[in-house]
C-alpha atoms as a PDB file:
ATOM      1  CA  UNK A   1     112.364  67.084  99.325  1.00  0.00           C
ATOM      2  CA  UNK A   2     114.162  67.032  95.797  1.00  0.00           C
ATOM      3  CA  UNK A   3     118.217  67.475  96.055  1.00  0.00           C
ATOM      4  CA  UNK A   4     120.553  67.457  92.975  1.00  0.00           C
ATOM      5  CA  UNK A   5     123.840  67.152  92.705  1.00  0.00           C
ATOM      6  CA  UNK A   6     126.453  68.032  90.216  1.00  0.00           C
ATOM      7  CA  UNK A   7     125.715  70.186  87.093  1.00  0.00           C
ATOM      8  CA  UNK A   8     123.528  68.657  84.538  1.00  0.00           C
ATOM      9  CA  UNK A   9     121.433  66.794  86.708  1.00  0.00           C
ATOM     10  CA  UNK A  10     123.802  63.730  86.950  1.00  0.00           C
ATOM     11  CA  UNK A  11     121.927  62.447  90.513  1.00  0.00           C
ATOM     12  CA  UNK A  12     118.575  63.161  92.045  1.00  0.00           C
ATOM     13  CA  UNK A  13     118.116  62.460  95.356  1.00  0.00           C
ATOM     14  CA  UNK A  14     114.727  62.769  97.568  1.00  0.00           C
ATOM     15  CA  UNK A  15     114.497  62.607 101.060  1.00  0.00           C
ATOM     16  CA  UNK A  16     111.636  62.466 103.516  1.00  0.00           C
ATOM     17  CA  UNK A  17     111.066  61.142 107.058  1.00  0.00           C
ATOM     18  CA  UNK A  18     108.849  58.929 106.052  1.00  0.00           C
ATOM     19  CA  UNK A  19     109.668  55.717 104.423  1.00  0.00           C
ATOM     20  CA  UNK A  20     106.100  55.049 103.003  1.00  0.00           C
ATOM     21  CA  UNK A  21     106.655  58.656 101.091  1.00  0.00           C
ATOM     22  CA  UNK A  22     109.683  57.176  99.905  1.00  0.00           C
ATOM     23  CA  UNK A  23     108.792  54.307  98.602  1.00  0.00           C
ATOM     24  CA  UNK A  24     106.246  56.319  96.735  1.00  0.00           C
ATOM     25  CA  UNK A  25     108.505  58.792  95.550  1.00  0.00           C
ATOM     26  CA  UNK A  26     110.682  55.375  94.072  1.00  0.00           C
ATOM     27  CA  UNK A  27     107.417  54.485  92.199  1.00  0.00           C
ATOM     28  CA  UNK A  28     106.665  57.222  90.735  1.00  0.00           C
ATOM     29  CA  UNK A  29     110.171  58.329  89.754  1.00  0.00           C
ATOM     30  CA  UNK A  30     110.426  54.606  87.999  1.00  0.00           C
ATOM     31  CA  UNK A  31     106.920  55.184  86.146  1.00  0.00           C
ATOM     32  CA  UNK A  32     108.412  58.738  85.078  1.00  0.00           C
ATOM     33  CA  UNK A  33     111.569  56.728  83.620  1.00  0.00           C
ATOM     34  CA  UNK A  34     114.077  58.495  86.205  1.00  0.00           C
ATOM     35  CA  UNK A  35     117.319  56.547  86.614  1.00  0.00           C
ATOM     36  CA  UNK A  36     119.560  58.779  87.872  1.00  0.00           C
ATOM     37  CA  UNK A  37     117.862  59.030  91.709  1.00  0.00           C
ATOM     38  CA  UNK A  38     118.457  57.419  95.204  1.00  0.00           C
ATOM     39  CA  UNK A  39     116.291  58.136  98.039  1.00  0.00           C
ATOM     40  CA  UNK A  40     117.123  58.952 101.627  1.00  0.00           C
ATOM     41  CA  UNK A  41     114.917  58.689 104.429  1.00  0.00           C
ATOM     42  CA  UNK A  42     116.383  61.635 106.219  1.00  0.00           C
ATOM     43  CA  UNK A  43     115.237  64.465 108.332  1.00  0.00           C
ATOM     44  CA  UNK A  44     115.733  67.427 106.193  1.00  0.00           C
ATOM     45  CA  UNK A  45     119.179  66.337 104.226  1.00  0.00           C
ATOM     46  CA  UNK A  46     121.262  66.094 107.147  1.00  0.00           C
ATOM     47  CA  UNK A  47     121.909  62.449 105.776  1.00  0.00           C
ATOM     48  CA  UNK A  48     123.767  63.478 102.674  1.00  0.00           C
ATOM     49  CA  UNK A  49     126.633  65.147 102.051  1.00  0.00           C
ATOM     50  CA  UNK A  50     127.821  67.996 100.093  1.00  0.00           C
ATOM     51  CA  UNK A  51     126.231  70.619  98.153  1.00  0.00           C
ATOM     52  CA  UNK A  52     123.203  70.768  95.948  1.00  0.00           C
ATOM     53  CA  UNK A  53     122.148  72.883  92.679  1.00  0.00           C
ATOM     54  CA  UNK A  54     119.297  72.556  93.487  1.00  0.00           C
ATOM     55  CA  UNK A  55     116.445  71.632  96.725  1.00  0.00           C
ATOM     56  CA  UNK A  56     112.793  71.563  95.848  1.00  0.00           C
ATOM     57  CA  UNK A  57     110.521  71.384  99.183  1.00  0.00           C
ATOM     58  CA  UNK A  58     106.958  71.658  99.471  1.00  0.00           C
ATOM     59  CA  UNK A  59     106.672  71.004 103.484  1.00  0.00           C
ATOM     60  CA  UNK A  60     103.537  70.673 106.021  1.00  0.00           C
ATOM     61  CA  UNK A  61     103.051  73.791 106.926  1.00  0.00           C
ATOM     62  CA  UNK A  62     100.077  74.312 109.501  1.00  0.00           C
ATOM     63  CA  UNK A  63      99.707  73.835 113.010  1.00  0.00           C
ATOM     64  CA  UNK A  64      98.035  70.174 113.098  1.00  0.00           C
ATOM     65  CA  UNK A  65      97.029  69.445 116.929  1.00  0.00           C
ATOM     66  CA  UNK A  66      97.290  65.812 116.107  1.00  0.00           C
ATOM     67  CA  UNK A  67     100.805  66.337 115.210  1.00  0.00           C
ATOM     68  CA  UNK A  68     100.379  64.379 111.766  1.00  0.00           C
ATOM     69  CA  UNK A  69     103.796  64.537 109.866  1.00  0.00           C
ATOM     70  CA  UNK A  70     101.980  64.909 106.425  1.00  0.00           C
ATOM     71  CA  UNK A  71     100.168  68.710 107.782  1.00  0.00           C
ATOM     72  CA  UNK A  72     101.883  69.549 111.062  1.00  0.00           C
ATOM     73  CA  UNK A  73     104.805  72.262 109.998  1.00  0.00           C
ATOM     74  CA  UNK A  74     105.445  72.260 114.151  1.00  0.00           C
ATOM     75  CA  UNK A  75     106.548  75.604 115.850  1.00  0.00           C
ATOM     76  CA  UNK A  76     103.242  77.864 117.075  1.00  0.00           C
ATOM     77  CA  UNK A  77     101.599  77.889 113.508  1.00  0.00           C
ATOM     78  CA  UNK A  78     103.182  75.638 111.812  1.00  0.00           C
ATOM     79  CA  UNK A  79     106.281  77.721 110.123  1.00  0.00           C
ATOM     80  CA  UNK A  80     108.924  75.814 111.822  1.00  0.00           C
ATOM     81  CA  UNK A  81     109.744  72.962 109.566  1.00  0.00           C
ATOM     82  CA  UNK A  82     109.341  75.494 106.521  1.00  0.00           C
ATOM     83  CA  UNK A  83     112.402  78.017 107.928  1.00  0.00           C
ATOM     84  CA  UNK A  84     114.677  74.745 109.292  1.00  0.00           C
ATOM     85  CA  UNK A  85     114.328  73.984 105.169  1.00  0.00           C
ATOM     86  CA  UNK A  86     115.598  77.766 104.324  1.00  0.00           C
ATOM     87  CA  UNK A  87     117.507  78.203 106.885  1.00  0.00           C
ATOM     88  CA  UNK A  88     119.599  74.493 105.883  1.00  0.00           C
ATOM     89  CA  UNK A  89     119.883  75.145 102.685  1.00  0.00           C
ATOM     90  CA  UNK A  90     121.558  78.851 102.966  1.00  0.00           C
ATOM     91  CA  UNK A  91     124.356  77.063 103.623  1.00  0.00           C
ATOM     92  CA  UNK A  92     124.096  73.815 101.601  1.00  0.00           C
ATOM     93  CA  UNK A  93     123.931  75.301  98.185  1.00  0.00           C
ATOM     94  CA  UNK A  94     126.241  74.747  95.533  1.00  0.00           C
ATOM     95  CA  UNK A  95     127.748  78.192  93.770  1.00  0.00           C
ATOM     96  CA  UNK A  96     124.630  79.565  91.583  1.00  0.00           C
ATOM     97  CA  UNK A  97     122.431  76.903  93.427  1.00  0.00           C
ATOM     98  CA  UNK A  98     118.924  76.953  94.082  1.00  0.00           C
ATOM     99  CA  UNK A  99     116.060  76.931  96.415  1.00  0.00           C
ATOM    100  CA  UNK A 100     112.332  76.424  95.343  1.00  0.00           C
ATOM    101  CA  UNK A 101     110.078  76.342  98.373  1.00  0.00           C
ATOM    102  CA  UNK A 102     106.144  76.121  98.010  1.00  0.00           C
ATOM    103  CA  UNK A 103     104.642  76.824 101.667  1.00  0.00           C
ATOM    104  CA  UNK A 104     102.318  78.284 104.005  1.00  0.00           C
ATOM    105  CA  UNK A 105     102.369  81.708 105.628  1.00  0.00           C
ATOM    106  CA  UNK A 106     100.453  82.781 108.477  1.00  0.00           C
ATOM    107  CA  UNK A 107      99.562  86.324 108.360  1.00  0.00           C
ATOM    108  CA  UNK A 108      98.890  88.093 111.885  1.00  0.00           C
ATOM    109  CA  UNK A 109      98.046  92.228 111.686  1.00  0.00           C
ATOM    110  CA  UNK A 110      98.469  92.384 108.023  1.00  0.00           C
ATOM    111  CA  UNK A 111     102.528  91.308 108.417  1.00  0.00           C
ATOM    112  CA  UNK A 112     103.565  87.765 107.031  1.00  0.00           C
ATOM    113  CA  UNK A 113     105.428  86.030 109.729  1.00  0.00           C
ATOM    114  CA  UNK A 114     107.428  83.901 107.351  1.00  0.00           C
ATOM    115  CA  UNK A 115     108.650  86.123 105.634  1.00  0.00           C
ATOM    116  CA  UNK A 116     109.914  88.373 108.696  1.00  0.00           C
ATOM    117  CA  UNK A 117     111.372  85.418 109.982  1.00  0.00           C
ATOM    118  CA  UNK A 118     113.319  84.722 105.974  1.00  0.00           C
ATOM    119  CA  UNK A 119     114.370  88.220 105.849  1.00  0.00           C
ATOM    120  CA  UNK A 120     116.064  88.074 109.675  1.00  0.00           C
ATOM    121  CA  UNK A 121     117.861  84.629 108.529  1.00  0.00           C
ATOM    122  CA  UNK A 122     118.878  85.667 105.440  1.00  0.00           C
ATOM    123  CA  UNK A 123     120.198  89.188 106.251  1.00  0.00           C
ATOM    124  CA  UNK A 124     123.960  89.245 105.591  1.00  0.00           C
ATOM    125  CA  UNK A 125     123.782  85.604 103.705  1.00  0.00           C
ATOM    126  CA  UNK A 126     125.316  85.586  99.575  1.00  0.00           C
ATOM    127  CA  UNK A 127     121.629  84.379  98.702  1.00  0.00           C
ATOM    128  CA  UNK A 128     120.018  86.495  96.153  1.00  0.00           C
ATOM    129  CA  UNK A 129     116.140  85.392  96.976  1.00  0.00           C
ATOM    130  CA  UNK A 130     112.204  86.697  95.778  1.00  0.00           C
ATOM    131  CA  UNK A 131     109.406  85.706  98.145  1.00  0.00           C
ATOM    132  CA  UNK A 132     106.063  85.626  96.368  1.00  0.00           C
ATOM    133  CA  UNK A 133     102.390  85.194  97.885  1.00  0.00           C
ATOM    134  CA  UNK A 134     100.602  82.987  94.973  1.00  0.00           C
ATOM    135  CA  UNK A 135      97.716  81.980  96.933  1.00  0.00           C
ATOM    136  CA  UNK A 136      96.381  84.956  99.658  1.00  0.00           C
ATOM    137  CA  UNK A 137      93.950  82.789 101.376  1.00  0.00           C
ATOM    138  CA  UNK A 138      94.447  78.821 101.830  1.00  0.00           C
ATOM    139  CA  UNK A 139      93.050  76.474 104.530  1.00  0.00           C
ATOM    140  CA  UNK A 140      90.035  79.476 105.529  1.00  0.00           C
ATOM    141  CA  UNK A 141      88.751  76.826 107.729  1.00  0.00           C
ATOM    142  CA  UNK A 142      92.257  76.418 109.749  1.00  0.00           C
ATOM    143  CA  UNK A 143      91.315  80.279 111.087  1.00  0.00           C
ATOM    144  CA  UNK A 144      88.454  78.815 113.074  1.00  0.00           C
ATOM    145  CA  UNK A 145      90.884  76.760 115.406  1.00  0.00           C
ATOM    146  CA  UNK A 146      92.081  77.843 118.179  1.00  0.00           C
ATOM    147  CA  UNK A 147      95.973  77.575 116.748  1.00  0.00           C
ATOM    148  CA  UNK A 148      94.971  80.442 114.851  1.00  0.00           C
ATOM    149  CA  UNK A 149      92.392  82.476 116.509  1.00  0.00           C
ATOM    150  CA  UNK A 150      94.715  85.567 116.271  1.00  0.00           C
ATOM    151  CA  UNK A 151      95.577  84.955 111.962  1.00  0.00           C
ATOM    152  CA  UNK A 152      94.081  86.715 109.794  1.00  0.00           C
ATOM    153  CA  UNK A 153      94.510  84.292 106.944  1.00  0.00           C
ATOM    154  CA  UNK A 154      96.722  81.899 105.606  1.00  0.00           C
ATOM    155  CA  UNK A 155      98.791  82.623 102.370  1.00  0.00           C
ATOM    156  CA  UNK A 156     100.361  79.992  99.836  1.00  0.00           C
ATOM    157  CA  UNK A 157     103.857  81.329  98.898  1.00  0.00           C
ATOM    158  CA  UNK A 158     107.261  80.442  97.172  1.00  0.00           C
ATOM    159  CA  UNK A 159     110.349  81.189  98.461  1.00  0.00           C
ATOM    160  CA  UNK A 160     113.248  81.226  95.578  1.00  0.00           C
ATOM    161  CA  UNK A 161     116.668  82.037  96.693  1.00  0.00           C
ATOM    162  CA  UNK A 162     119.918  81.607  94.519  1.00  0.00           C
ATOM    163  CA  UNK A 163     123.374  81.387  95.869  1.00  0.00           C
ATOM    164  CA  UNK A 164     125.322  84.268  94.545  1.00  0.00           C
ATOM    165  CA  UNK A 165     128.693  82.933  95.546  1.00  0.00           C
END
């Protein structure tokens, strides 16, 4: 996950639960000529403090019955990890902050479970937020387990929400 602080873009900070990600993520942020960062091996960013402008996520988001951090989302089909993120940063924001999460939907009788779940967490909330289905149709072959013998597919989607406050 990608958190900034303070206007500008005057820190970047990632955090994962996996060191080896981490370690990555310093690599690549070096090669890309990024100073300004610190990473943070944290579960979600319970392990920093304060607000952010700004959290990118792109989280596992299926139901892996091996239980691999880098696919399994957790919760029945794999949403879990995907809301905690949403549901975190509703109140981690900074005023006019953002949230930019790429994930997985599984859709049961035509109605996106995600979303239902966004819309019941968010009800009430100062976020101003558009949920978007970019992809209708990812991981076809994930239907054929029995995780998700009652989905009708799987859709790619991006959840932006914006603290109105």
């Amino acid at each position: 996950m990608i958190l900034t602080k303070a206007s500008h873009c005057q820190e970047v900070i990632f955090t994962d639960i996996n060191d080896r990600a981490l370690q990555m993520t310093q690599a690549n942020a070096l090669a890309a000529g990024i100073s300004n960062f610190r990473t943070v091996c944290s579960d979600l960013f319970t392990s920093v403090e304060g607000t952010f402008d700004i959290v990118v996520a792109n989280p596992p988001y299926l139901n892996d019955a091996l239980k691999r951090a880098y696919r399994h989302g957790g919760g029945e089909l794999g949403s879990r990890l995907s809301l905690a993120i949403a549901h975190a940063a509703k109140d981690r924001l900074s005023p006019g902050g953002t949230l930019l999460l790429y994930t997985g939907s599984p859709i049961i009788d035509g109605r996106d479970q995600l979303l239902e779940a966004i819309q019941e967490d968010f009800a009430g909330s100062d976020l101003h937020w558009c949920y978007e289905e970019l992809d209708p149709d990812v991981f076809g072959e994930e239907l054929e387990t029995p995780a998700y013998c009652r989905v009708d597919r799987i859709a790619a989607v991006l959840l932006t929400a914006r603290n109105q406050e």
